[in-house]
Structures are given as structure tokens and as C-alpha cells.
N, C-alpha and C. Protein backbone atom coordinates (compact mmCIF):
# COMPACT_ATOMS: atom_id res chain seq x y z
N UNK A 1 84.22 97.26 93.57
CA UNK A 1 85.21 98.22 94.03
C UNK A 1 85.69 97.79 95.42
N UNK A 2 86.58 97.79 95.28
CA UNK A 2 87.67 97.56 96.83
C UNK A 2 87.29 98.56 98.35
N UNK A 3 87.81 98.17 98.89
CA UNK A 3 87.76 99.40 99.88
C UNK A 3 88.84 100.07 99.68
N UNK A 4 90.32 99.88 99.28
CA UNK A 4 91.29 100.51 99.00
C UNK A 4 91.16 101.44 97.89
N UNK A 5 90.07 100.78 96.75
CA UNK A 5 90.02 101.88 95.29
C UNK A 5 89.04 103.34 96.55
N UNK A 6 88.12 102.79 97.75
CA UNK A 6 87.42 103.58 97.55
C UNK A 6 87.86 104.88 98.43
N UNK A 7 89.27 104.30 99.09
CA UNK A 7 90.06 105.06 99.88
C UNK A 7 90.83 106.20 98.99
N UNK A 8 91.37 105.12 97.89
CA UNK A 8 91.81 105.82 96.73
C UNK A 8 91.43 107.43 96.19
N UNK A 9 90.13 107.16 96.26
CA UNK A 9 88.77 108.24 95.52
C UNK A 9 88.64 109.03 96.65
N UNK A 10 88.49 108.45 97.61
CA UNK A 10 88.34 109.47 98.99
C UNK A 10 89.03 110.60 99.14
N UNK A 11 88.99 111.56 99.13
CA UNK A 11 90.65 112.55 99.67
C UNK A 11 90.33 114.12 99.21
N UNK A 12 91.20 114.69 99.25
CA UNK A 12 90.95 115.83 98.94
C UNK A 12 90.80 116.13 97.09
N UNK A 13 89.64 116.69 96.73
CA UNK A 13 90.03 116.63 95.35
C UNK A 13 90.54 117.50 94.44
N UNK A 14 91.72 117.09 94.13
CA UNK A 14 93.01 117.64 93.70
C UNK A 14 93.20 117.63 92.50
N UNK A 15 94.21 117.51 91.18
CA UNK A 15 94.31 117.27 89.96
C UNK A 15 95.99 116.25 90.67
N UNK A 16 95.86 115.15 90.65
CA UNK A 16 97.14 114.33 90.59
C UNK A 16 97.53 113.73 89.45
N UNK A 17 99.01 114.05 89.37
CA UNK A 17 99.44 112.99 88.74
C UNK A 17 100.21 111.99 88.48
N UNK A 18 99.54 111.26 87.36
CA UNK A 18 100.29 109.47 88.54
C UNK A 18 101.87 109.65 87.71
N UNK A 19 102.36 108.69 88.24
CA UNK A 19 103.60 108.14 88.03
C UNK A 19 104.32 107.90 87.31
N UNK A 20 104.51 107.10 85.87
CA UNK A 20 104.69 105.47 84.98
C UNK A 20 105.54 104.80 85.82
N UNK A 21 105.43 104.13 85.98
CA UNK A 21 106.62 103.73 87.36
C UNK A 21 106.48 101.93 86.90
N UNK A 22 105.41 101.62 85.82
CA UNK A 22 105.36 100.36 85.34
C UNK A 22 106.60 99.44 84.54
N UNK A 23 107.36 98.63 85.40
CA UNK A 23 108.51 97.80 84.80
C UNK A 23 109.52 97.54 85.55
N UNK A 24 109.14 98.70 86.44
CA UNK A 24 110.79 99.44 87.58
C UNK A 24 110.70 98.43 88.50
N UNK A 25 109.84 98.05 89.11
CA UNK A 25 110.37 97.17 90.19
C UNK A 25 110.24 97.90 91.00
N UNK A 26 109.77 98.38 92.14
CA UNK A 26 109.65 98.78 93.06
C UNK A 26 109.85 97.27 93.77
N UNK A 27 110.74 97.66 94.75
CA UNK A 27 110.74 97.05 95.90
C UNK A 27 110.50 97.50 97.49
N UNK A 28 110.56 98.60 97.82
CA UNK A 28 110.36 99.20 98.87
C UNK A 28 110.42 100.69 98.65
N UNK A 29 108.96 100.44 99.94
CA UNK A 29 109.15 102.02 99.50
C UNK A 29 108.85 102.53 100.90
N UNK A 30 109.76 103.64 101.57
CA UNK A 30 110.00 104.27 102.32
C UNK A 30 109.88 105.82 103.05
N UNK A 31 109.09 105.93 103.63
CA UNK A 31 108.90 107.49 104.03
C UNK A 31 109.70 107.63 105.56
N UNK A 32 110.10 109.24 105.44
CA UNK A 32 110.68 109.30 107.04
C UNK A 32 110.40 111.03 106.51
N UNK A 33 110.27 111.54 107.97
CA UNK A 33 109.73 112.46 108.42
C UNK A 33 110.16 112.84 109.58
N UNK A 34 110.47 114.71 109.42
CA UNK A 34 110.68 114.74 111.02
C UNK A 34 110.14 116.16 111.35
N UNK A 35 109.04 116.64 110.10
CA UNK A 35 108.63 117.62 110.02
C UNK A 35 109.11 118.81 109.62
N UNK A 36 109.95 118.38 109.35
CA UNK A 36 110.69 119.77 108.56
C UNK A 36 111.45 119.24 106.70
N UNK A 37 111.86 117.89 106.82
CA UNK A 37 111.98 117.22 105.59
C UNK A 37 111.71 116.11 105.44
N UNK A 38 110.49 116.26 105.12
CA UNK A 38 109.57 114.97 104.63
C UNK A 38 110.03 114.13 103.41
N UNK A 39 110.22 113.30 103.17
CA UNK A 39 110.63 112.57 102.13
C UNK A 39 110.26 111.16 101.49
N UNK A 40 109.98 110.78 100.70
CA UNK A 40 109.84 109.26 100.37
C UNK A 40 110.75 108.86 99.33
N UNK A 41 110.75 107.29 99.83
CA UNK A 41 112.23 106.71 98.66
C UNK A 41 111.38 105.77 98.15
N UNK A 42 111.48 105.35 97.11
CA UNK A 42 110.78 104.49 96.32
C UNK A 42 112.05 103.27 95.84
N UNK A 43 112.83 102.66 96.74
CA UNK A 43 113.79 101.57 96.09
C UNK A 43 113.12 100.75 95.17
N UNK A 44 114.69 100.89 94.38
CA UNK A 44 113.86 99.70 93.33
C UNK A 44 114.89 97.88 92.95
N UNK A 45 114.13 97.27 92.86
CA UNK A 45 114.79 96.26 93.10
C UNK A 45 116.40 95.81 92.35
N UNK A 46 116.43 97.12 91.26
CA UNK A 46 118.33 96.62 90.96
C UNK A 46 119.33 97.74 91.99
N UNK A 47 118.26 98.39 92.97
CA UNK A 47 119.15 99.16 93.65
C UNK A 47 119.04 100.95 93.80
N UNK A 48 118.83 101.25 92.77
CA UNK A 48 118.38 102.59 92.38
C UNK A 48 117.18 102.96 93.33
N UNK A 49 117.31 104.58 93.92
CA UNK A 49 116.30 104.80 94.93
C UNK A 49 115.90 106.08 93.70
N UNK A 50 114.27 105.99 93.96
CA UNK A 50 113.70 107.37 93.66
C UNK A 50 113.02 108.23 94.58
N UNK A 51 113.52 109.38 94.54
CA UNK A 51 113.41 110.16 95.87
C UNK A 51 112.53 111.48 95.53
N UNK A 52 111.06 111.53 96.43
CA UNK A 52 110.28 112.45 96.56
C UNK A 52 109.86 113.16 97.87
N UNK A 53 110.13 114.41 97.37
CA UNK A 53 109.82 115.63 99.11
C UNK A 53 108.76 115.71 99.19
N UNK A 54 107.99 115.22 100.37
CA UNK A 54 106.56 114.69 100.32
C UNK A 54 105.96 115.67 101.55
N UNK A 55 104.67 116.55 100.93
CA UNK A 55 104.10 117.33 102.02
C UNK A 55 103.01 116.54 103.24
N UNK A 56 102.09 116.64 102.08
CA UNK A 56 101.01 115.24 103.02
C UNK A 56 100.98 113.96 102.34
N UNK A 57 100.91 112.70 102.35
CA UNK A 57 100.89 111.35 102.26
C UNK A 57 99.95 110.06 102.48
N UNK A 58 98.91 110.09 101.22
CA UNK A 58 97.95 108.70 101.77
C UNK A 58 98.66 107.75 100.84
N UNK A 59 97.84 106.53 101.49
CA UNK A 59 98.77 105.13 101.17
C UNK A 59 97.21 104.55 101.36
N UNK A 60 96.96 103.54 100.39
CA UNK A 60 96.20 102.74 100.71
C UNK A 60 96.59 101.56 100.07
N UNK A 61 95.72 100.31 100.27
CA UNK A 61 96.31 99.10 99.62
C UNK A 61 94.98 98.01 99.51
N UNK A 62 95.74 97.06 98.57
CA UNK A 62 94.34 96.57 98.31
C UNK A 62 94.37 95.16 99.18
N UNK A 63 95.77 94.84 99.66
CA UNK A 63 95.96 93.39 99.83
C UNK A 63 96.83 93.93 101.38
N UNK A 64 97.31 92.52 101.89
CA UNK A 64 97.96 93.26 103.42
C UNK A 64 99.02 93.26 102.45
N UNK A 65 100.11 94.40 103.37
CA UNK A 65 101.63 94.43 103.38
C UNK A 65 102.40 94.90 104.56
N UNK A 66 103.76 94.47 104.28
CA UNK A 66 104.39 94.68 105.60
C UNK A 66 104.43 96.01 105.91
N UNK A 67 103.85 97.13 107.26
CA UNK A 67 104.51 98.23 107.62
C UNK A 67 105.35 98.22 108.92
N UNK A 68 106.25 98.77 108.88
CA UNK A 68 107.21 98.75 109.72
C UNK A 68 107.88 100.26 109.98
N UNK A 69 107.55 100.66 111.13
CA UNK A 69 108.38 102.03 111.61
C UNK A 69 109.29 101.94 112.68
N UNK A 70 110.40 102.89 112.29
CA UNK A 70 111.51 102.65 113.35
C UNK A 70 111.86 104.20 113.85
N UNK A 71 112.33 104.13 115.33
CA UNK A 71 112.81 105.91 114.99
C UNK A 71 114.29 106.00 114.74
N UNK A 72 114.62 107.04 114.13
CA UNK A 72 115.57 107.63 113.38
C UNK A 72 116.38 108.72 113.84
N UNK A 73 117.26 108.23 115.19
CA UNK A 73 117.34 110.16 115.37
C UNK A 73 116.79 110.38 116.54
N UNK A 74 116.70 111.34 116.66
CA UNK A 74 115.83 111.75 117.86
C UNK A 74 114.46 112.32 117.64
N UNK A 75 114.35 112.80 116.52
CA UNK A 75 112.76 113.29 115.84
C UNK A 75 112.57 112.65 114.34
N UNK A 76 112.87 111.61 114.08
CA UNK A 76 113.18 111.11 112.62
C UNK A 76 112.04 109.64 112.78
N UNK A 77 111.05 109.60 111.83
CA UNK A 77 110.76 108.13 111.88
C UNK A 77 111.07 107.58 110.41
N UNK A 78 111.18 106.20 110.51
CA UNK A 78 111.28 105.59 109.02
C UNK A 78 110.20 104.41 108.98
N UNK A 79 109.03 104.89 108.00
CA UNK A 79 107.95 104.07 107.38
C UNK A 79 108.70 102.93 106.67
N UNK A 80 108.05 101.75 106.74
CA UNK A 80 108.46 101.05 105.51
C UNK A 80 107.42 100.45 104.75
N UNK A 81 107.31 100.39 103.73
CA UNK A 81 106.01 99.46 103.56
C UNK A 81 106.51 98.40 102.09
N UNK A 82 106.82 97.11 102.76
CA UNK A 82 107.11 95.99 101.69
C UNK A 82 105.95 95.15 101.31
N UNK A 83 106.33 94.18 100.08
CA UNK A 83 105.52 92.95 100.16
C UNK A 83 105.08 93.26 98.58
N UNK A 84 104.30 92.34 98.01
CA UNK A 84 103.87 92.16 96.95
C UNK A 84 102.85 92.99 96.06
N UNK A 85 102.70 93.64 96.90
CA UNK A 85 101.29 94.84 96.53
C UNK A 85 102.10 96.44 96.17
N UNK A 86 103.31 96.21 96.45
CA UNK A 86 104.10 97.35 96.34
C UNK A 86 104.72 97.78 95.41
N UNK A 87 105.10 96.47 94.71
CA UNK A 87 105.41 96.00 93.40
C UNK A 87 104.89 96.75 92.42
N UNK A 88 103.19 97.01 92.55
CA UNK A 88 102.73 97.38 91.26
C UNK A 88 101.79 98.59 92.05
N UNK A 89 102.57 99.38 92.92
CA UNK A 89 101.91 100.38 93.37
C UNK A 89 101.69 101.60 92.82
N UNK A 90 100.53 101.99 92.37
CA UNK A 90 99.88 103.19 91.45
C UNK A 90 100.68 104.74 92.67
N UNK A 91 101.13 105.75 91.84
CA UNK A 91 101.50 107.04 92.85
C UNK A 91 101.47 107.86 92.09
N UNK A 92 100.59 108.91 92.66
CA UNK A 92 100.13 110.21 91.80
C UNK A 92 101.18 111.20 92.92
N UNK A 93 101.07 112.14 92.27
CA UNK A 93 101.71 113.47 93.05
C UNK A 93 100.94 114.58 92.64
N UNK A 94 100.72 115.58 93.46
CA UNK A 94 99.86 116.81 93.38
C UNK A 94 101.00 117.89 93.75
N UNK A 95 100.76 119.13 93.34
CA UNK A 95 101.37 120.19 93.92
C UNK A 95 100.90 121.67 93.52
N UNK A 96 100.72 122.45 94.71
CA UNK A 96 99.37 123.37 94.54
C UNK A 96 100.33 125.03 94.91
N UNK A 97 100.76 124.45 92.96
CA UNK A 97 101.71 125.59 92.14
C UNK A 97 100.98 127.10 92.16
N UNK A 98 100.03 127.32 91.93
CA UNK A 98 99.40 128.74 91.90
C UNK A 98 100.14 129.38 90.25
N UNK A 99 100.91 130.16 90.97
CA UNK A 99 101.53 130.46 89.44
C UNK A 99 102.49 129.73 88.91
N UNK A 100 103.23 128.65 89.34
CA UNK A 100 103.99 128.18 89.26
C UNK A 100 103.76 126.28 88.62
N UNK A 101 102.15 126.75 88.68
CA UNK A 101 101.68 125.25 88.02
C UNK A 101 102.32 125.02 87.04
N UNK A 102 102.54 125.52 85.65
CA UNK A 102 103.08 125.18 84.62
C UNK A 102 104.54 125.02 84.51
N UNK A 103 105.38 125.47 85.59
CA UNK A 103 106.75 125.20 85.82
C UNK A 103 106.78 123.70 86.34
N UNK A 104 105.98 123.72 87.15
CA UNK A 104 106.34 122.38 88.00
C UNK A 104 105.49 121.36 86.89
N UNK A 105 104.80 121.00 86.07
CA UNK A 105 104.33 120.52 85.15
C UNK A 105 105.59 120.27 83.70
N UNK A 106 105.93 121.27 83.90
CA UNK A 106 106.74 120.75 82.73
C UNK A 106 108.25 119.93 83.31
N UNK A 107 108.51 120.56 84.50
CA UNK A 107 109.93 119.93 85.43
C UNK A 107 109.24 118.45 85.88
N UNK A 108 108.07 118.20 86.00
CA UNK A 108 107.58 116.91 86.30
C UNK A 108 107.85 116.17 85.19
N UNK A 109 107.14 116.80 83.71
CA UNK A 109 107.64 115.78 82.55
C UNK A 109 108.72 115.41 82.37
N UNK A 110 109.95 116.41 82.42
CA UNK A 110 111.26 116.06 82.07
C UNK A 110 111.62 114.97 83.17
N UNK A 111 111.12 114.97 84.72
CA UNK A 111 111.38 114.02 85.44
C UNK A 111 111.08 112.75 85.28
N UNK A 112 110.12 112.67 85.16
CA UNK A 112 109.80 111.17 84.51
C UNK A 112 110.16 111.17 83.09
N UNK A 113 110.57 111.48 82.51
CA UNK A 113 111.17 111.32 80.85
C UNK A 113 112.94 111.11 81.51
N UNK A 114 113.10 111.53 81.74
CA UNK A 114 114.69 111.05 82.67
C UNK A 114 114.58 109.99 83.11
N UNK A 115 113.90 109.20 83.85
CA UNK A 115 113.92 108.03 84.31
C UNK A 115 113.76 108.33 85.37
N UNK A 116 113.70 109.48 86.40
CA UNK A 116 113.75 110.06 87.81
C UNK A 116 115.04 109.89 87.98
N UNK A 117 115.91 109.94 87.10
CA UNK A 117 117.44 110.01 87.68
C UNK A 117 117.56 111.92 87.95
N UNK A 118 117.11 112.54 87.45
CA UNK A 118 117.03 113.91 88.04
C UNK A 118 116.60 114.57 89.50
N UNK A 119 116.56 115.45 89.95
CA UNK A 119 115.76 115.97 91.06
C UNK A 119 114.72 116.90 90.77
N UNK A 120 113.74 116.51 91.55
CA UNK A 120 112.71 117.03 91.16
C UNK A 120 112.37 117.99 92.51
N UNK A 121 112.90 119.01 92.65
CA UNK A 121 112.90 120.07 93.70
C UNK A 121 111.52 120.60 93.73
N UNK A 122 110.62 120.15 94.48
CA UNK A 122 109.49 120.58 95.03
C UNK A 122 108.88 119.61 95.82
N UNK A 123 108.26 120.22 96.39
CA UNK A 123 107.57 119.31 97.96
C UNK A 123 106.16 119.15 97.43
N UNK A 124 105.71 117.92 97.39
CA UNK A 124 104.41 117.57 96.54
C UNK A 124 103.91 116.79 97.56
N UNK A 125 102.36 116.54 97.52
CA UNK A 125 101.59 115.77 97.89
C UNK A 125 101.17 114.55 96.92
N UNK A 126 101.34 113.04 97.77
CA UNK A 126 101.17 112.23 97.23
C UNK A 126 100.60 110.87 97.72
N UNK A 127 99.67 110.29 96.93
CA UNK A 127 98.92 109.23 97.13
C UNK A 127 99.17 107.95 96.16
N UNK A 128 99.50 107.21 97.57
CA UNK A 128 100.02 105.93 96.66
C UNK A 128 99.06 104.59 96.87
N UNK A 129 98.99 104.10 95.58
CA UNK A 129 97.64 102.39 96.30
C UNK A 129 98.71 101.24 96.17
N UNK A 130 98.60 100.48 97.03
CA UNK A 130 99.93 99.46 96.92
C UNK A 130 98.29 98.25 96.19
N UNK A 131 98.62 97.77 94.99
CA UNK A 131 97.97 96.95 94.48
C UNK A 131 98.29 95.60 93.58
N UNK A 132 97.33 94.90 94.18
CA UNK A 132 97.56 93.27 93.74
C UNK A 132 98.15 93.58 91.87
N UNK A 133 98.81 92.42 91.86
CA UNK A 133 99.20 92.14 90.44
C UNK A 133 97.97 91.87 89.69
């Protein structure tokens, strides 16, 4: 086990769920924050961004990759995190629906059954492992 799987496992324990995000190409993927709209972009390499409202945010990785922050604004930063490990990066999302679990469960399926060309209006927590091929 990695230290990244064991970062992975580490965390709050939640019910997440991952992604399929296997084929897309991720090429970069991007968070910016300014505390009031948190967000991550998940570019993908023919161009297409997939866009998630992100509450809290771990990242771990198994291999190095590039991070790079810039500020944005006057309260705005922009994460970047490139490179080869990103490519085939595992991302679960959590969101702590109460009564509303089974809404956001089924608006999650249709989202990924869309291709994420939809919006997926809710602010989720999410953990991503940027991992070797």
C-alpha cells in the first residue's frame, strides 16, 4: 500500500461516490476558491470542462505532479494540479443530504449517465487520488 492509498483511506468516514471518469482524459484539473464559491474544473483533454461545487477537498497522489497556485482577484486562488497521475485520477464525491440523500443520488446518476454535460447543483465534498497508470 502506498502512502497516497493510505491517505486515500484516511479521512472522514463518509459513504463516497466515485466518478467513471475512465476514457475522458482528464487533463487538468483545477480548483479556485474564495470561500464563498468553491469550485473544481476537471478539463479534459478535447476541451470540455467538468465542473463541481466543492465544499471540503482532499487530493492525494501516488506519483509527483505539477501544483501550481495563482491569485485570482483579490480573494480568488486558482489550484492547478497537472501531469501524468491526473490522467487516471480516481474522484469520489460525498454529500451529507439528510433528507435529501435520495434526491441528490438519483440527480448524481442522471449526471454521470449524461456525460456531466448537465449541472449538478449541489456543493459536495470530494476526494480525489491522482494515480499512476
Amino acid at each position: 500500500m502506498t502512502n497516497a492509498d493510505e491517505a486515500w483511506r484516511i479521512g472522514k468516514s463518509r459513504q463516497y461516490r466515485r466518478l467513471a471518469l475512465s476514457g475522458l482524459g482528464v487533463k487538468e484539473i483545477v480548483h479556485y476558491a474564495n470561500g464563498k464559491h468553491p469550485e473544481a474544473e476537471l478539463i479534459l483533454k478535447d476541451g470540455r470542462k467538468i465542473e463541481l461545487a466543492i465544499g471540503d477537498l482532499e487530493f492525494a497522489a501516488e506519483e509527483p505532479l505539477r501544483v501550481t497556485a495563482e491569485r485570482h482577484g483579490d480573494s480568488t486562488y486558482l489550484v492547478r494540479y497537472t501531469g501524468p497521475a491526473v490522467e487516471n485520477a480516481d474522484i469520489a464525491v460525498f454529500f451529507n443530504g439528510g433528507t435529501w440523500q435520495e434526491e441528490f443520488d438519483k440527480d448524481l446518476d442522471r449526471w454521470i449517465e449524461s456525460g456531466y454535460t448537465e449541472d449538478l447543483n449541489y456543493v459536495v465534498d470530494a476526494r480525489i487520488m491522482a494515480r499512476t497508470a
